[in-house]
Every structure is written in C-alpha cells, then in structure tokens.
Protein backbone atom coordinates (compact mmCIF):
# COMPACT_ATOMS: atom_id res chain seq x y z
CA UNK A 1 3.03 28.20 -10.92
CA UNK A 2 3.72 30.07 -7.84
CA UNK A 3 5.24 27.40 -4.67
CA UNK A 4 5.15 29.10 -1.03
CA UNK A 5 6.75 28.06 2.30
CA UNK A 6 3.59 25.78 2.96
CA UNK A 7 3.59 23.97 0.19
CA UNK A 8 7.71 22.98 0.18
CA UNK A 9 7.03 22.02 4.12
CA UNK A 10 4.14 19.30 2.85
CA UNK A 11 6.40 18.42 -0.27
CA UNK A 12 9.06 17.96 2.44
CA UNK A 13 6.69 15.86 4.71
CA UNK A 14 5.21 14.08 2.11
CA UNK A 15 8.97 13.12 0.68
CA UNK A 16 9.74 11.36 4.29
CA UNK A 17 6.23 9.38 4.25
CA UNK A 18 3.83 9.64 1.41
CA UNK A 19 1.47 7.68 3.10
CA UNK A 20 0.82 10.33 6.08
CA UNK A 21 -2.77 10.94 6.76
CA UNK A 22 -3.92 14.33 6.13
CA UNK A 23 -4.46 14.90 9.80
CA UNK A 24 -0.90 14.44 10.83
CA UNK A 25 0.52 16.29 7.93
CA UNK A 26 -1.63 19.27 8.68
CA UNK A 27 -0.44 19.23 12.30
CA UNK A 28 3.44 18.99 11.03
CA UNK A 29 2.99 21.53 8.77
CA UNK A 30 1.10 23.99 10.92
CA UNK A 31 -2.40 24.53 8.20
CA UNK A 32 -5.95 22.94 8.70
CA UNK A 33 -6.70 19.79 6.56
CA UNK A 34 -8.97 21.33 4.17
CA UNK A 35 -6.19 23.49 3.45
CA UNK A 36 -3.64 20.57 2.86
CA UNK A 37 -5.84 18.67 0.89
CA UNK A 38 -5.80 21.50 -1.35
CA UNK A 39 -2.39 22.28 -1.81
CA UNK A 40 -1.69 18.66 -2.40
CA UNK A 41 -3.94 18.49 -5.12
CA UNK A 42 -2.66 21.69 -6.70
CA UNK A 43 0.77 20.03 -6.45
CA UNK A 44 -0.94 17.41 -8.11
CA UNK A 45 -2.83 18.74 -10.93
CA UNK A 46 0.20 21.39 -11.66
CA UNK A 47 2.21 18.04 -12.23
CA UNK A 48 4.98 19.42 -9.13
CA UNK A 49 3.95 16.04 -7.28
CA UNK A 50 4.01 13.70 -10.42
CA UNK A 51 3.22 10.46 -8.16
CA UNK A 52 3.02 8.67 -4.70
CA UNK A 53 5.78 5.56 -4.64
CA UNK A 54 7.49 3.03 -3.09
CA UNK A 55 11.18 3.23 -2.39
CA UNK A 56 12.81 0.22 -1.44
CA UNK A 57 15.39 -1.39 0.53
CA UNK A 58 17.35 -2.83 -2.31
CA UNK A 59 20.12 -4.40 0.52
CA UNK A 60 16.85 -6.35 2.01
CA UNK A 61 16.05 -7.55 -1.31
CA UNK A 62 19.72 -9.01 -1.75
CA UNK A 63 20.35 -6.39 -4.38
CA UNK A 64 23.93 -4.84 -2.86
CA UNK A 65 26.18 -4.24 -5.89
CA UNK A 66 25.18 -0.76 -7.42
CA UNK A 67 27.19 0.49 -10.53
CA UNK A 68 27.42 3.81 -12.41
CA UNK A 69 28.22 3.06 -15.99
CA UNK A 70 29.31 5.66 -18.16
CA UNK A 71 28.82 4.98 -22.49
CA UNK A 72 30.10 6.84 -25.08
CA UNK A 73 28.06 6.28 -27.67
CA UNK A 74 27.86 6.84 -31.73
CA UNK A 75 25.34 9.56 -32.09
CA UNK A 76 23.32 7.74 -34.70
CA UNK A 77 22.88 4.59 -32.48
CA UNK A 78 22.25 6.48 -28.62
CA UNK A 79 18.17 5.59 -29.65
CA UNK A 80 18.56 2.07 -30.41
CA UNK A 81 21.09 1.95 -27.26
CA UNK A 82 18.57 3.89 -24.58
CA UNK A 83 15.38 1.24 -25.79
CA UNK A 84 17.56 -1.50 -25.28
CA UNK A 85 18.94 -0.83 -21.72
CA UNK A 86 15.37 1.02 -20.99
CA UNK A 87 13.91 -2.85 -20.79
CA UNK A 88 16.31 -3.79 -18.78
CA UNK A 89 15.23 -5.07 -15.18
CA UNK A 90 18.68 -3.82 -13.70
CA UNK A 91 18.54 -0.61 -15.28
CA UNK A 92 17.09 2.05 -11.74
CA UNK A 93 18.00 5.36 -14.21
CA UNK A 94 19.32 6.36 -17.35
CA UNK A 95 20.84 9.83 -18.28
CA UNK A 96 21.57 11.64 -21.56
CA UNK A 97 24.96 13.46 -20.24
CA UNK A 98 27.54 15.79 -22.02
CA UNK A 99 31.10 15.29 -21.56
CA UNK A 100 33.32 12.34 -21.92
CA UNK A 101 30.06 10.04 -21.64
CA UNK A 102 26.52 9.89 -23.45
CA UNK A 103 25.13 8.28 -21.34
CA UNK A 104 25.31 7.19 -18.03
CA UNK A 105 23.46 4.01 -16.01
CA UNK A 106 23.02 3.68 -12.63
CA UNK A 107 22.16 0.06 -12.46
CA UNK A 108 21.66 -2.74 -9.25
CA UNK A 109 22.60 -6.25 -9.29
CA UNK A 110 22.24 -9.46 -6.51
CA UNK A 111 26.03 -10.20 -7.28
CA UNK A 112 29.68 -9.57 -9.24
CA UNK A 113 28.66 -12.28 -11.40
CA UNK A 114 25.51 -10.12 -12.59
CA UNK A 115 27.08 -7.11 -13.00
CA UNK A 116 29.73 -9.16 -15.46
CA UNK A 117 27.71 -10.30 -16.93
CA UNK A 118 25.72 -7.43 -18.09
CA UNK A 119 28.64 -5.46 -19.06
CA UNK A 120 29.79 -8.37 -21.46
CA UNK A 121 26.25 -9.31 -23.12
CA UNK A 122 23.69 -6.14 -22.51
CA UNK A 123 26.57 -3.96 -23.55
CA UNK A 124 27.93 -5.64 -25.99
CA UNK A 125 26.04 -3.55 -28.47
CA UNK A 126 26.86 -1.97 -31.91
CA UNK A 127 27.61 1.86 -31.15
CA UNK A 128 28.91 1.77 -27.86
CA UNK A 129 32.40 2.89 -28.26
CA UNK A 130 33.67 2.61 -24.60
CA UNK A 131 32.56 2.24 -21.16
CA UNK A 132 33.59 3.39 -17.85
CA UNK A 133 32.20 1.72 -14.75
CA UNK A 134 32.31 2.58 -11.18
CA UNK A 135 31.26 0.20 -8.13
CA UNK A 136 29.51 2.53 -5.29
CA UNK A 137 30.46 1.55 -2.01
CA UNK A 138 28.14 3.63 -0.11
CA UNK A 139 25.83 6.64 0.28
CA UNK A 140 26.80 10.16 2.11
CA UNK A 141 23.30 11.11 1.13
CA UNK A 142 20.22 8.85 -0.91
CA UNK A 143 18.37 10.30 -2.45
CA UNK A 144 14.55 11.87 -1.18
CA UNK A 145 12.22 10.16 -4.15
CA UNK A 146 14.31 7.09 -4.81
CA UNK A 147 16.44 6.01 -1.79
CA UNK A 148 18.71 5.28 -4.03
C-alpha cells in the first residue's frame, strides 16, 4: 500500500475535523473532489482510515482525574485480567507492554473517590502481582484520534 504527500495532507485534515465536507477538504488540500473522494475511500478500503469518531471533552463531561496504571501480571492469568478490565466503563485503553509492567491502563474517572475505588475492587484480582499508578496532571500534547 503505497501513501503519497496527498493522501497524509487529507489524513491530516481529516484528523482535525472528520466531518469536513469534501469541498473544503479538496480546497485545503489543493486536489479536485472527485479526486478526494477517492483517496479517502482507498484509505478506507486499505483499512489506513479504520473509522470516523467522536473525541470528547472528558473535562466537560466532569471526567478530570486520568490515571496510568501499570500491572504486573502472572503470565497465565494476563487473559482473564485484560477481559475483565476490557468491560470496564473507565477503562479509555489497554496495552500489552514489556518491562517492569504487563500491562498498562490509561483509565478516566469523575473523582478520587472513583479512582479508589477501582484500584481496591476492579484490581483486586487473582494474578495481579503489583501495581504502579500515576495521576496525569496535564497534556503537552493529546493525542490526534483520541484527544486524550
């Protein structure tokens, strides 16, 4: 799958509002619309652009404390772990990492109180060995798909 300049500048346009019309994308990105509407579905059907989403304001929605939480994990348990925290609503992301964790959370709570209380029931799991947890305080950067 070959990816020119054109089609990283409507990736790139399309990452700042997915809901541009074709006619103002083609104009920011310098190509006709028939053209655009082709590369997009190429980008489409080659499975680069997977989806159009949402990102949120999770501040607006009262959701302020975000948490990375690292788990090291018994090896025959990190299945039975991952479905479990997978169907959790607080759960953005999950990770298979290498290193002193197995996994790592990123996770999104209204309050302290939730994220407490997550770490002492949802994690209170057989085969997690240890946890390490760190509060963000703010973004340098979010990121492009997510916001987050």
């Amino acid at each position: 799958m070959f990816i020119d300049i054109l089609d990283m500048k409507i990736i790139k346009a399309l990452q700042t509002d997915g809901r541009k019309p074709i006619v103002r994308l083609a104009r920011e990105v310098g190509a006709n619309e028939a053209t655009v509407r082709r590369r997009i579905d190429k980008l489409l059907k080659q499975g680069i652009i997977e989806r159009f989403t949402v990102v949120l304001d999770y501040h607006k929605l009262g959701r302020v404390i975000k948490a990375f939480i690292g788990l090291r994990v018994q090896p025959a348990k990190l299945r039975d772990i991952v479905d479990h925290l997978s169907k959790h609503p607080d759960v953005q992301v999950l990770y298979r990492t290498s290193g002193d964790t197995d996994i790592f959370a990123e996770v999104i709570f209204e309050k302290m109180e939730d994220l407490n209380e997550f770490l002492e029931i949802e994690l209170n799991l057989e085969g997690i060995l240890g946890t390490t947890v760190t509060i963000v305080i703010g973004p340098y950067k979010r990121c492009p798909w997510t916001g987050l």
